[in-house]
N, C-alpha and C. Protein backbone atom coordinates (compact mmCIF):
# COMPACT_ATOMS: atom_id res chain seq x y z
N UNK A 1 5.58 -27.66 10.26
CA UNK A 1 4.57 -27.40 9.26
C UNK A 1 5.24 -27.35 7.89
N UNK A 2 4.42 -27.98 7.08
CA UNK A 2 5.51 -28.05 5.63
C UNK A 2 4.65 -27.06 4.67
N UNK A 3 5.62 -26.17 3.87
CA UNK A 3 4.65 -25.47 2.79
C UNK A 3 5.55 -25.31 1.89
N UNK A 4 4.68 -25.70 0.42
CA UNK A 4 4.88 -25.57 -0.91
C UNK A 4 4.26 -24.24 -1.60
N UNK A 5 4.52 -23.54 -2.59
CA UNK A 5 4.05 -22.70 -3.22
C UNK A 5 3.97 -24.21 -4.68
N UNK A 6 3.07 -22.95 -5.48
CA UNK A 6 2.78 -23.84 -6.90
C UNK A 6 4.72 -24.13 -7.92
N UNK A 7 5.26 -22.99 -7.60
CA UNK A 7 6.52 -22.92 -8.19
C UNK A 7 7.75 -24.36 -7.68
N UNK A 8 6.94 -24.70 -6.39
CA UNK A 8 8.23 -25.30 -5.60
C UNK A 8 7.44 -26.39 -5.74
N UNK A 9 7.24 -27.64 -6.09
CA UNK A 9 6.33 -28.62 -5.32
C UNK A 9 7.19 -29.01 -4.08
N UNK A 10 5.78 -29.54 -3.21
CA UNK A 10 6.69 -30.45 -2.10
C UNK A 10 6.96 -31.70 -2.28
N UNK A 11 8.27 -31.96 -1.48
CA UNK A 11 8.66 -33.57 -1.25
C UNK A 11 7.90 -34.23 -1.79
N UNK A 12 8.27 -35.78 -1.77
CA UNK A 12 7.13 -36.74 -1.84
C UNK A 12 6.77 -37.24 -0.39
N UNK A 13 5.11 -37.27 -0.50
CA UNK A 13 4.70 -37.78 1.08
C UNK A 13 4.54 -36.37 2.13
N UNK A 14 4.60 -35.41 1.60
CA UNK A 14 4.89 -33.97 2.64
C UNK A 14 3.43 -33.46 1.24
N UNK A 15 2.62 -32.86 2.41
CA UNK A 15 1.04 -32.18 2.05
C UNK A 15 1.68 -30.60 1.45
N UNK A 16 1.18 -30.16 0.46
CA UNK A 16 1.63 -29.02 0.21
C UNK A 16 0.82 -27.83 1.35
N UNK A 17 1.05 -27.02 2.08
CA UNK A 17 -0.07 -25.87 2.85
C UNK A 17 0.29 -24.54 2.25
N UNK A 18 -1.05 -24.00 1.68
CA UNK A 18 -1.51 -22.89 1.42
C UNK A 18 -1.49 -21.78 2.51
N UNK A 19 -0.95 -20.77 2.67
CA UNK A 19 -0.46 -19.81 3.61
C UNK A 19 -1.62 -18.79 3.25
N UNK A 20 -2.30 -18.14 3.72
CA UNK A 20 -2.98 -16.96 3.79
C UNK A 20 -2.95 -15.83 4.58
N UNK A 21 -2.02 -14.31 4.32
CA UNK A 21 -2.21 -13.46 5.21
C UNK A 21 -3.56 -12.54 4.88
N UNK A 22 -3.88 -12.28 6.49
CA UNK A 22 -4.94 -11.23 6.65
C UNK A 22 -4.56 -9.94 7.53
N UNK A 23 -4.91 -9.06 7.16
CA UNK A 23 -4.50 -7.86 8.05
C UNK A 23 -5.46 -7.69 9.22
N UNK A 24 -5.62 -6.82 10.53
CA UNK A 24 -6.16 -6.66 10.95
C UNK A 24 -6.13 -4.91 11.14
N UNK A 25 -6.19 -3.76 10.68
CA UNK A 25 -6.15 -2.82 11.07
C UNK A 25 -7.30 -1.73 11.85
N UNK A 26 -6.89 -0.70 12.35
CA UNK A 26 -7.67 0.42 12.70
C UNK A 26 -7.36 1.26 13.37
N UNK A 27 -7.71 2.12 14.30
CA UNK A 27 -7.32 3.22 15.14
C UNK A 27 -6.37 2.32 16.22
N UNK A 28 -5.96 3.70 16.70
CA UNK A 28 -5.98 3.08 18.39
C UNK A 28 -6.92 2.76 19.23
N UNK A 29 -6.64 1.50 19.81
CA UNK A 29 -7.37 1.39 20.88
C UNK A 29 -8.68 0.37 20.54
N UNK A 30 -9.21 0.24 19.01
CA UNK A 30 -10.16 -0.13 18.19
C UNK A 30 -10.45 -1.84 18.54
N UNK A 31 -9.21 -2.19 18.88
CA UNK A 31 -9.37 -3.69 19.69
C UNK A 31 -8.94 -5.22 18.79
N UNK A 32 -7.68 -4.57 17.80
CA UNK A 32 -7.07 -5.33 17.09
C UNK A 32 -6.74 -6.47 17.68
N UNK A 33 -5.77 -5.90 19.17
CA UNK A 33 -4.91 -7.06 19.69
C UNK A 33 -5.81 -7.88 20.09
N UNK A 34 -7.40 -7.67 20.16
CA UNK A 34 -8.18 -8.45 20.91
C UNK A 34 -8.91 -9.66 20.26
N UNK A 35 -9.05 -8.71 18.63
CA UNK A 35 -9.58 -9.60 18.13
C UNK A 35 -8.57 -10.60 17.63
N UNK A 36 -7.01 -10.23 17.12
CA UNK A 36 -6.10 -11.28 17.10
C UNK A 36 -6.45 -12.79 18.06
N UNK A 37 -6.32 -11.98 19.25
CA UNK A 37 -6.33 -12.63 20.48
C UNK A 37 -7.34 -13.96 20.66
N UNK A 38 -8.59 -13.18 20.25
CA UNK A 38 -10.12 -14.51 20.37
C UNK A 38 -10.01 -15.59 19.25
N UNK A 39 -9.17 -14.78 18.07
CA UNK A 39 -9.45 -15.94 16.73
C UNK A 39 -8.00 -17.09 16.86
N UNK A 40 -7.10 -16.67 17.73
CA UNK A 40 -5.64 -17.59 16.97
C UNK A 40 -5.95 -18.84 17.89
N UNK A 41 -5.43 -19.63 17.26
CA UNK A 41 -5.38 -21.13 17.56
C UNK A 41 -4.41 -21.56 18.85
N UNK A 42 -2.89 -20.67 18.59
CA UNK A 42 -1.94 -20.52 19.08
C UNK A 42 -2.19 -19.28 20.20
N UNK A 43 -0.99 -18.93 20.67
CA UNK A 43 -0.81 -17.88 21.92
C UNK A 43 -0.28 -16.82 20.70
N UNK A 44 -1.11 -15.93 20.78
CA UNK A 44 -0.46 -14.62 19.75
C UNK A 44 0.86 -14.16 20.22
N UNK A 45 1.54 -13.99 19.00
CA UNK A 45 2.40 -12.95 19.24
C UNK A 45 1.82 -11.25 19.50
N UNK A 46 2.24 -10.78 20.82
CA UNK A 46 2.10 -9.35 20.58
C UNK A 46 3.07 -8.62 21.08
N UNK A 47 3.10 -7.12 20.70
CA UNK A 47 4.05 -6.19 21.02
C UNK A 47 3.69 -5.39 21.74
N UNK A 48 2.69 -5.66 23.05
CA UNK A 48 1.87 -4.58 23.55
C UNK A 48 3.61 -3.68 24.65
N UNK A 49 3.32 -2.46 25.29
CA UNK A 49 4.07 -1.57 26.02
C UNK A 49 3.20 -0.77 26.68
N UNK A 50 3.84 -0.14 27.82
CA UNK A 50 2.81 0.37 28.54
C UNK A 50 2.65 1.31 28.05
N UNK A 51 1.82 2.36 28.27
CA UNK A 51 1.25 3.69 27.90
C UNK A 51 2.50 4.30 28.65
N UNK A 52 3.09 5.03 28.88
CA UNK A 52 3.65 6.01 29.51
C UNK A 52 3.59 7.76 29.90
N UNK A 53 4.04 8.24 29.98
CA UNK A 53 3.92 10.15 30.42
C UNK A 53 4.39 10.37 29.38
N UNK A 54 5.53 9.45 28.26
CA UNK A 54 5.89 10.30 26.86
C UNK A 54 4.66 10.35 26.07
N UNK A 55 3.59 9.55 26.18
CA UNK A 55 2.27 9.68 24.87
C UNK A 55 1.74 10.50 24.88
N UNK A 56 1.72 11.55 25.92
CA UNK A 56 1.26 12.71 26.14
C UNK A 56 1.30 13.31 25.53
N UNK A 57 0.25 14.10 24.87
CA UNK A 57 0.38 14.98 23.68
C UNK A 57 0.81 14.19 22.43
N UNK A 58 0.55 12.94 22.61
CA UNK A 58 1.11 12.62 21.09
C UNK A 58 -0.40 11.52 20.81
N UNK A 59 -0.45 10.50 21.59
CA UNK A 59 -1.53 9.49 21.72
C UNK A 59 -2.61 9.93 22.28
N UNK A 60 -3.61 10.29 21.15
CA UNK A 60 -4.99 10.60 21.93
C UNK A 60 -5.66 9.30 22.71
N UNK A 61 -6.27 9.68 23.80
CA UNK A 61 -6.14 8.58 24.51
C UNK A 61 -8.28 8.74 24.95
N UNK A 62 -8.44 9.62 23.74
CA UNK A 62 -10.10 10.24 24.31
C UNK A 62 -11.25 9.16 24.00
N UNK A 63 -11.94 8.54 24.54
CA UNK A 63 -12.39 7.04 24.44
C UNK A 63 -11.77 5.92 24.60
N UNK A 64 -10.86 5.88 25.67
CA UNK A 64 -10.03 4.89 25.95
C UNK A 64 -9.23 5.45 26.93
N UNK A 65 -9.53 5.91 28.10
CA UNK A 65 -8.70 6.41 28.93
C UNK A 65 -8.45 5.78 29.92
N UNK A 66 -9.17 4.30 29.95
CA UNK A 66 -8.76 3.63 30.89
C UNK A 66 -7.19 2.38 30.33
N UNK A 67 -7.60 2.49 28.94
CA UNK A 67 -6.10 2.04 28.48
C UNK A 67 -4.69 1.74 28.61
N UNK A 68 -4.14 0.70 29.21
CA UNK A 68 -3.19 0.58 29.93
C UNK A 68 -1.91 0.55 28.79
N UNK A 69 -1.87 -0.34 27.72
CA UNK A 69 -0.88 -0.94 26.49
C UNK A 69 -1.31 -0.34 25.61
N UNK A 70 -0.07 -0.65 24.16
CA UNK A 70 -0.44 -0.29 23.30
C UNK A 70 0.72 -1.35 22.14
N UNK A 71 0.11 -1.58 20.93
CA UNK A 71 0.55 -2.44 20.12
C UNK A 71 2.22 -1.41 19.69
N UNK A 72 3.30 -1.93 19.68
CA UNK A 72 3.77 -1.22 19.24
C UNK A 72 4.92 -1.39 17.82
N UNK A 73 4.57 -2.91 17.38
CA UNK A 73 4.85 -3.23 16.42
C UNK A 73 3.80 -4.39 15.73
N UNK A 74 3.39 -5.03 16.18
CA UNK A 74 2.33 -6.04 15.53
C UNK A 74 1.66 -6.74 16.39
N UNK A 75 0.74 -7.82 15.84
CA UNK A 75 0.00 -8.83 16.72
C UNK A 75 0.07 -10.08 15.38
N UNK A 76 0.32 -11.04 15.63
CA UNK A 76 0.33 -12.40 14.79
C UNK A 76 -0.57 -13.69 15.71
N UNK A 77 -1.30 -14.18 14.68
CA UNK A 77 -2.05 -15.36 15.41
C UNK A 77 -1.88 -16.30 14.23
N UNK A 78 -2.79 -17.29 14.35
CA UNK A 78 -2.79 -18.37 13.21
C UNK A 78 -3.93 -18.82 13.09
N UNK A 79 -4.66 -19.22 12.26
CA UNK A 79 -6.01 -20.21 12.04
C UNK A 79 -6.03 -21.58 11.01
N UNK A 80 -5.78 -22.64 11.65
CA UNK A 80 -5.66 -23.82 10.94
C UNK A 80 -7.22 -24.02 10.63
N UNK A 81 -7.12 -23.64 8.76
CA UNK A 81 -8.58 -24.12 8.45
C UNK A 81 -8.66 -25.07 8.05
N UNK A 82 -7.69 -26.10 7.27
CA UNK A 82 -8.07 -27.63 7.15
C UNK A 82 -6.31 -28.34 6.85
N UNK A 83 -6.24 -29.20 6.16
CA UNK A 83 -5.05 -29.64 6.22
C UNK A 83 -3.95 -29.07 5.30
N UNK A 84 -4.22 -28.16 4.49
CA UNK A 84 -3.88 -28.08 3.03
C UNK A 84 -3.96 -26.10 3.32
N UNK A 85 -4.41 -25.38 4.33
CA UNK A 85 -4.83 -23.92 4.20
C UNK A 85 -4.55 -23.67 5.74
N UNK A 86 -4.02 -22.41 5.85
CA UNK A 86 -3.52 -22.00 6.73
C UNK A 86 -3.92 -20.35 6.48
N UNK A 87 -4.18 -19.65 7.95
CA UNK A 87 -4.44 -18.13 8.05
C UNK A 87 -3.41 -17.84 8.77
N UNK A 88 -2.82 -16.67 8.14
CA UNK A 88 -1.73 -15.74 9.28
C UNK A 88 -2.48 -14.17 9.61
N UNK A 89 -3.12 -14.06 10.83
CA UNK A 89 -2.96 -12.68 10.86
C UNK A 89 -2.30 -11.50 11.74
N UNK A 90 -2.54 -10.68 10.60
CA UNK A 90 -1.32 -9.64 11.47
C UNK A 90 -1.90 -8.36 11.61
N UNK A 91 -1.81 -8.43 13.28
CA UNK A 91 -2.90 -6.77 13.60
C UNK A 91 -1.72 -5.68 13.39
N UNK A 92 -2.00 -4.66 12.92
CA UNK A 92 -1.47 -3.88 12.65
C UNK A 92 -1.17 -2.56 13.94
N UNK A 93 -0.38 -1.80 14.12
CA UNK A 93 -0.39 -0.47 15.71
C UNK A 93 -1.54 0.72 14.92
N UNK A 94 -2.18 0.87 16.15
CA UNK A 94 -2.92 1.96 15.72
C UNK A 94 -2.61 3.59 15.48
N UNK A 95 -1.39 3.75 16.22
CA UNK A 95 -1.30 5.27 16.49
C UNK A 95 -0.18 5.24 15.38
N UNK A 96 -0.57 6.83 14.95
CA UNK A 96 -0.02 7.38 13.96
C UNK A 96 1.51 7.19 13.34
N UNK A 97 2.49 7.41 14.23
CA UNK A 97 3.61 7.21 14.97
C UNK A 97 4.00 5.85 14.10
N UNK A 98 3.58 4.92 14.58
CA UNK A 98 3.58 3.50 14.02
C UNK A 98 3.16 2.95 12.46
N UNK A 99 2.38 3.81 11.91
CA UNK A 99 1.90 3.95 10.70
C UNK A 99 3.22 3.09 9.37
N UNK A 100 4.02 4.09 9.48
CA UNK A 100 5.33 3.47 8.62
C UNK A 100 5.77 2.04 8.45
N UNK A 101 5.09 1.01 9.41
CA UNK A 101 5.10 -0.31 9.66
C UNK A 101 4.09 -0.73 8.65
N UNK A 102 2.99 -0.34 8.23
CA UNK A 102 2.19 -0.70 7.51
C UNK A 102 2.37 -1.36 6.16
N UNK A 103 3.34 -0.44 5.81
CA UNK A 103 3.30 -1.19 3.79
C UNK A 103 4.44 -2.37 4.21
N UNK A 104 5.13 -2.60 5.09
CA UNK A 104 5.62 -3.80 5.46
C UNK A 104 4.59 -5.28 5.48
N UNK A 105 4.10 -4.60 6.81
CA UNK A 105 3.01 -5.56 6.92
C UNK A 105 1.90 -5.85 6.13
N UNK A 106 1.69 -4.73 5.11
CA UNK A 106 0.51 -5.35 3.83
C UNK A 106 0.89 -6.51 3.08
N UNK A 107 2.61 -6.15 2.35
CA UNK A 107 3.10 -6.91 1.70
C UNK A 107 2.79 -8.58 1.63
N UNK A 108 1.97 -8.91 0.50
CA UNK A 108 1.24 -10.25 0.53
C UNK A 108 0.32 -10.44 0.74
N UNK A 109 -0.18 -9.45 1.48
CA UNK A 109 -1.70 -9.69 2.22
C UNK A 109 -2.76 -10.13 1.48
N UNK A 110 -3.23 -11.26 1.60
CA UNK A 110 -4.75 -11.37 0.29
C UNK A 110 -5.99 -10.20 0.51
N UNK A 111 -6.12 -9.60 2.00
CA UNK A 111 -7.39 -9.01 2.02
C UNK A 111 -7.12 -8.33 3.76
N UNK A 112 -7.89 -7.29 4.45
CA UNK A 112 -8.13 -6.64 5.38
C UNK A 112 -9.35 -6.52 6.21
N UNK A 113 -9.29 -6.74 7.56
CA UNK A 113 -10.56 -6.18 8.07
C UNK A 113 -9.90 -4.26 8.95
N UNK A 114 -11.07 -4.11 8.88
CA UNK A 114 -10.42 -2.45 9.02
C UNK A 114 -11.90 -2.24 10.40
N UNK A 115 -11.12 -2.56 11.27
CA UNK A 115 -11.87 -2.43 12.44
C UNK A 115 -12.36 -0.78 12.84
N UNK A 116 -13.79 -0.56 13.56
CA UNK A 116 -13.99 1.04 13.79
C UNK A 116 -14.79 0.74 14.94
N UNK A 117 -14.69 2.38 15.47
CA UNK A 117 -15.17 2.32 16.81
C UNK A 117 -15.78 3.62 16.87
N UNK A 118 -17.51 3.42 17.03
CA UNK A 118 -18.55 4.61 16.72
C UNK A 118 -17.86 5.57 17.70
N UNK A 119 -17.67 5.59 18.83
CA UNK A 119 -17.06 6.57 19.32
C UNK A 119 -16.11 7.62 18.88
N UNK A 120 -14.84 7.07 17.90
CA UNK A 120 -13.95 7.87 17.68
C UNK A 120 -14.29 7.12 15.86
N UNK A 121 -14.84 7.65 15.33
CA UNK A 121 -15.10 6.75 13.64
C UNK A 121 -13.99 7.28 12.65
N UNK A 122 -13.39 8.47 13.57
CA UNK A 122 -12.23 8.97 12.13
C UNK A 122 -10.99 8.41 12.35
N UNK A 123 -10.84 7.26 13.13
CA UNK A 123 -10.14 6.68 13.55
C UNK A 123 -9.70 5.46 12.32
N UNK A 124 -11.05 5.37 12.03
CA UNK A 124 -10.82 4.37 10.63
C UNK A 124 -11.15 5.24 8.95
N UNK A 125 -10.80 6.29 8.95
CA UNK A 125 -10.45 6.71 7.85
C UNK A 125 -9.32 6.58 6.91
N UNK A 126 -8.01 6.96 8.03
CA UNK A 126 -6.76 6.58 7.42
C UNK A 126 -6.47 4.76 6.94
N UNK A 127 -7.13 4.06 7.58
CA UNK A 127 -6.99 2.88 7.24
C UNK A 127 -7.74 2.15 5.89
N UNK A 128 -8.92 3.08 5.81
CA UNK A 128 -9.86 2.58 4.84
C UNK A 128 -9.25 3.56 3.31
N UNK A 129 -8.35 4.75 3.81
CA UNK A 129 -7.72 5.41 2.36
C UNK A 129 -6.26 3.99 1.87
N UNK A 130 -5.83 3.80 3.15
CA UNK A 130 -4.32 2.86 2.79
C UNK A 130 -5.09 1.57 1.94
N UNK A 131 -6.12 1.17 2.44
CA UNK A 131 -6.33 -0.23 1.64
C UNK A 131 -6.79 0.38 0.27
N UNK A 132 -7.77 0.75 0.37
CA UNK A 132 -8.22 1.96 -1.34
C UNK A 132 -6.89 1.86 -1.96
N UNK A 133 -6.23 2.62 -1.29
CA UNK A 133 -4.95 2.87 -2.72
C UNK A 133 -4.60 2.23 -3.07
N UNK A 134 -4.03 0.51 -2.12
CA UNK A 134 -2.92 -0.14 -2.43
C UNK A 134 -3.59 -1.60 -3.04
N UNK A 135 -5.22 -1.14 -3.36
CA UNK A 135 -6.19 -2.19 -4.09
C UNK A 135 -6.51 -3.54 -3.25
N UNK A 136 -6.07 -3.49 -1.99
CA UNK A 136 -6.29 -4.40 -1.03
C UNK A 136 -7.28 -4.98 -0.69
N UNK A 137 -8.64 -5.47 -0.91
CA UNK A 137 -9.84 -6.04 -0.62
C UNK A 137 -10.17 -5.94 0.77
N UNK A 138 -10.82 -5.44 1.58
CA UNK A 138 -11.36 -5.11 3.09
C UNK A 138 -12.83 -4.99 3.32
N UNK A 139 -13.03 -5.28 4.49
CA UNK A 139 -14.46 -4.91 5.04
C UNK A 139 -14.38 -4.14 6.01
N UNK A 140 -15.41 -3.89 6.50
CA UNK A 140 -15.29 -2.67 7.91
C UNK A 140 -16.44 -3.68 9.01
N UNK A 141 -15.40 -3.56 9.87
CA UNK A 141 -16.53 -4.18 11.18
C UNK A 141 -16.05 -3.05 12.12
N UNK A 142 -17.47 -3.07 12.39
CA UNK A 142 -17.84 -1.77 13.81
C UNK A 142 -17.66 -2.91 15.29
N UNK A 143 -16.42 -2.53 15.88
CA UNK A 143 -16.51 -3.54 17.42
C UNK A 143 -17.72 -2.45 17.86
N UNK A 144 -18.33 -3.34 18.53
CA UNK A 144 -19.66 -2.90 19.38
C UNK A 144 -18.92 -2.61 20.72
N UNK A 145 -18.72 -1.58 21.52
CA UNK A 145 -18.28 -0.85 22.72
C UNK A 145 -19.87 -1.45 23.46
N UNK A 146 -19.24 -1.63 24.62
CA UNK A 146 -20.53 -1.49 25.75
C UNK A 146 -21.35 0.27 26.20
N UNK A 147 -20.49 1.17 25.44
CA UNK A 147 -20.71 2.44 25.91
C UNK A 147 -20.58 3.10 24.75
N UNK A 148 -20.79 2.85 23.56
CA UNK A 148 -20.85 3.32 22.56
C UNK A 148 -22.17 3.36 21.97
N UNK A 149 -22.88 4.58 21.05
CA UNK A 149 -23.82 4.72 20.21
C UNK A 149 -23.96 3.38 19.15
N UNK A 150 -25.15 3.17 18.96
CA UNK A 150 -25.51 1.74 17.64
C UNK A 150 -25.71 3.13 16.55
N UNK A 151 -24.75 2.82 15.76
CA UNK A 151 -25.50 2.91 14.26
C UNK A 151 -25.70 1.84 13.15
N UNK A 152 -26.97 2.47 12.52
CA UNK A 152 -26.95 1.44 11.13
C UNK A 152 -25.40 1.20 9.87
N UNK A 153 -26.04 -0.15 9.61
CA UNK A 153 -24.80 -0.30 8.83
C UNK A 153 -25.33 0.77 7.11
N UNK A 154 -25.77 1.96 6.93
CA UNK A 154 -26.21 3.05 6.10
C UNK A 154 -25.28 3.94 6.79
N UNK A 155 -25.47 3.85 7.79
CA UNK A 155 -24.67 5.35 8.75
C UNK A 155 -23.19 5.05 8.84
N UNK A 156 -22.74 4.24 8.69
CA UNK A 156 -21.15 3.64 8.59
C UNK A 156 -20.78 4.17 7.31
N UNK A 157 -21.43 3.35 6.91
CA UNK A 157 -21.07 3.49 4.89
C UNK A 157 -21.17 5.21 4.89
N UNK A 158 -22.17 5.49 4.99
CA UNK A 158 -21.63 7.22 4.65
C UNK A 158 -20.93 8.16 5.55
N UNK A 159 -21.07 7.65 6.98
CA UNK A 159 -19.79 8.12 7.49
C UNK A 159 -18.46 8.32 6.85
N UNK A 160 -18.07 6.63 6.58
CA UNK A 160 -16.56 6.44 6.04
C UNK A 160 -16.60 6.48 4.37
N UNK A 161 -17.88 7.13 3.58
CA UNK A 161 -17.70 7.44 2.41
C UNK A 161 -17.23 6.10 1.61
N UNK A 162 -18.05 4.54 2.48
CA UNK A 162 -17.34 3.67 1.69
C UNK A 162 -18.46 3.76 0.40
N UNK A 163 -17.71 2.81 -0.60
CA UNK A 163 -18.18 2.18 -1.62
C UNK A 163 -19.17 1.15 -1.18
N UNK A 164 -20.44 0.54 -2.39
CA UNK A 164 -21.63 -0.44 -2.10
C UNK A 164 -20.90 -1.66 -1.86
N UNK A 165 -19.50 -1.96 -2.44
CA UNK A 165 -18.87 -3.11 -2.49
C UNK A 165 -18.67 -3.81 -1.48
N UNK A 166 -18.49 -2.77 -0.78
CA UNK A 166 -17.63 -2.81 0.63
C UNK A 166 -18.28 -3.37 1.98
N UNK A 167 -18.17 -4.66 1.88
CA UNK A 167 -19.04 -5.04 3.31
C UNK A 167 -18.90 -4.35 4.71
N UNK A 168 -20.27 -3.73 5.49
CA UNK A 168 -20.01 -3.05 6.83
C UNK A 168 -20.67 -4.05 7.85
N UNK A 169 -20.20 -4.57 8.70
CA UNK A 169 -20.92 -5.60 9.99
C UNK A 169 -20.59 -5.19 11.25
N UNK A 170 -21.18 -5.61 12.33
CA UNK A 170 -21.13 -5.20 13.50
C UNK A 170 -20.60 -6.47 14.11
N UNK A 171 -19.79 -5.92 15.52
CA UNK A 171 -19.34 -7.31 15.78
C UNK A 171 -18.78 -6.85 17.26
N UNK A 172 -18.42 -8.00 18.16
CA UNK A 172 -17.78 -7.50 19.35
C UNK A 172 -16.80 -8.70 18.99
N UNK A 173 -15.17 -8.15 18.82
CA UNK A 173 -14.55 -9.12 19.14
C UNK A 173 -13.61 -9.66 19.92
N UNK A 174 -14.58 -9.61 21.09
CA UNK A 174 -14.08 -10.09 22.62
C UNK A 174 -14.65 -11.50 21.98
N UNK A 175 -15.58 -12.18 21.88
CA UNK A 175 -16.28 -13.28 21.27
C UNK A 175 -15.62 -14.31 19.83
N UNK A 176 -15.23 -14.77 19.99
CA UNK A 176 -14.82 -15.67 19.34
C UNK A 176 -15.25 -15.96 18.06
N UNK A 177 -16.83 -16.42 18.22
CA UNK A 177 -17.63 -16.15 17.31
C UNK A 177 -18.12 -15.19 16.24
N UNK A 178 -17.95 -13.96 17.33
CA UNK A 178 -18.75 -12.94 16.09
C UNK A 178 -17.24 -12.74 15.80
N UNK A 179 -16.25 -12.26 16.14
CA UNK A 179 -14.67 -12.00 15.32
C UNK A 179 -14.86 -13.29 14.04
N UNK A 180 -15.03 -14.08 14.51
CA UNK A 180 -15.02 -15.45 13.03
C UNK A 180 -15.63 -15.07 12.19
N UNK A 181 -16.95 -14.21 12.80
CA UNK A 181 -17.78 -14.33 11.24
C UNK A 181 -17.18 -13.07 10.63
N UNK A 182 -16.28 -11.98 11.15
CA UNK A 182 -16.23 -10.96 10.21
C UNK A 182 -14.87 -11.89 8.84
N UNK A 183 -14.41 -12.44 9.91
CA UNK A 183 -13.39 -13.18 8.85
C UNK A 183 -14.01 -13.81 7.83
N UNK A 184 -14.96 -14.44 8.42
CA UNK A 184 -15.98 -15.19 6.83
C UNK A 184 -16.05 -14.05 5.98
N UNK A 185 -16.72 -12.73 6.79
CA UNK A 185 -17.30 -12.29 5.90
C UNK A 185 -16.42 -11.78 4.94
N UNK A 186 -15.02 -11.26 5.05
CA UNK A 186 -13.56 -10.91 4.53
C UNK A 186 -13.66 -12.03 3.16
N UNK A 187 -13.95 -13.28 3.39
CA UNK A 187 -13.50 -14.07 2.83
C UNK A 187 -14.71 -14.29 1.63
N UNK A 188 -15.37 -14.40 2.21
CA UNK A 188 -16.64 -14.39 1.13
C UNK A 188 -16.62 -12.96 0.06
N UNK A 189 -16.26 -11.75 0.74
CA UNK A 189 -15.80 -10.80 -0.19
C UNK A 189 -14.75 -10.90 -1.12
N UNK A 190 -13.56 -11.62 -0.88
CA UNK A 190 -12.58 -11.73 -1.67
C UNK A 190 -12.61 -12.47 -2.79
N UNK A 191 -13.50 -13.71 -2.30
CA UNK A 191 -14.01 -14.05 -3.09
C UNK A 191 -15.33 -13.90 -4.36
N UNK A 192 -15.86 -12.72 -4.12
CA UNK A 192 -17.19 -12.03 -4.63
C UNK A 192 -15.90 -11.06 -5.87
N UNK A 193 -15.20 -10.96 -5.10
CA UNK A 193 -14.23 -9.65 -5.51
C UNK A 193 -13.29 -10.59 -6.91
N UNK A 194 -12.88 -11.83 -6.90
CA UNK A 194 -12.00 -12.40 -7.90
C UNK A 194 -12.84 -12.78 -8.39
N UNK A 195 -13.97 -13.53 -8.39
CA UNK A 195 -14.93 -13.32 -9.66
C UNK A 195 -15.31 -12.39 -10.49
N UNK A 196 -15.82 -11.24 -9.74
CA UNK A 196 -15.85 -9.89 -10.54
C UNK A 196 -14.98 -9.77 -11.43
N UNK A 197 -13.34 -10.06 -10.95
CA UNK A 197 -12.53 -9.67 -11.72
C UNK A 197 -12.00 -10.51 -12.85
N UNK A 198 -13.18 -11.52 -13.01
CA UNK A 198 -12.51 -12.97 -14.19
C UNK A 198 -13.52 -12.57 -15.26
């Protein structure tokens, strides 16, 4: 794969490709590696490990107790959107513990989806303060649990005290499809978001 930035041109005869990272964050358990998983083109990279007897007392495991793995450094996929643009994303570990990996993995990032799960919703608090601070552009998609409460996308927003800006969607992303559209929808925000700012 050949890539140019604007600073470097490429070769002659070699296509310049536009690189795009996206984050994927949220709690544990929230279903990062999954949605990595449905959108990459490629075989994801992941860092899953088993749960073990040390998480005890450390990894709440309450809405997810049938949980076998756990991310313990990242998830990477890819999305070839045309010849010239390229997506990298990188799910982020959910448990606390792992946190310190984060401003690594922001570094560059154009924008975030900040995955939540009505069951455990304070799960995506800490994630929705890290993007806030570090001016990161994000949306919030609620994965839809088979055993989880529906709320409105009103009841999200004031749950997580977001801003009007801030797109909230529902989504299961076991599905291919609905994971794609939260990415649109990421993208259509970022773009809503650099206009604002011209």
């Amino acid at each position: 794969m050949a890539y140019a930035d604007s600073d470097h041109p490429s070769p002659a005869g070699i296509q310049a490709v536009r690189v795009v990272k996206l984050l994927i964050a949220g709690g544990f358990g929230v279903g990062k590696t999954t949605m990595v998983t449905s959108l990459s083109e490629i075989t994801p990279l992941r860092t899953e490990e088993q749960i073990t007897e040390r998480s005890v007392g450390v990894d709440d495991l309450t809405g997810v107790e049938s949980k076998t793995t756990t991310t313990v450094a990242l998830d990477f996929g890819r999305i070839t959107i045309g010849s010239d643009l390229v997506m990298y994303l990188f799910g982020t570990p959910g448990q606390d513990r792992f946190w310190f990996m984060w401003d690594e993995l922001s570094t560059g990032a154009l924008g975030a989806v900040v995955l939540a799960d009505t069951r455990r919703l304070d799960g995506a608090f800490a994630p929705v303060d890290f993007f806030e601070s570090r001016g990161i552009p994000f949306v919030v998609a609620v994965n839809c649990f088979d055993d989880a409460d529906i709320y409105y996308e009103d009841e999200i927003r004031g749950a997580l005290d977001l801003p009007a800006h801030v797109p909230v969607l529902m989504c299961d992303v076991r599905l291919r499809e609905s994971a794609k559209q939260v990415v649109v929808a990421l993208m259509e925000h970022l773009m809503t978001s650099a206009v604002a700012q011209t």
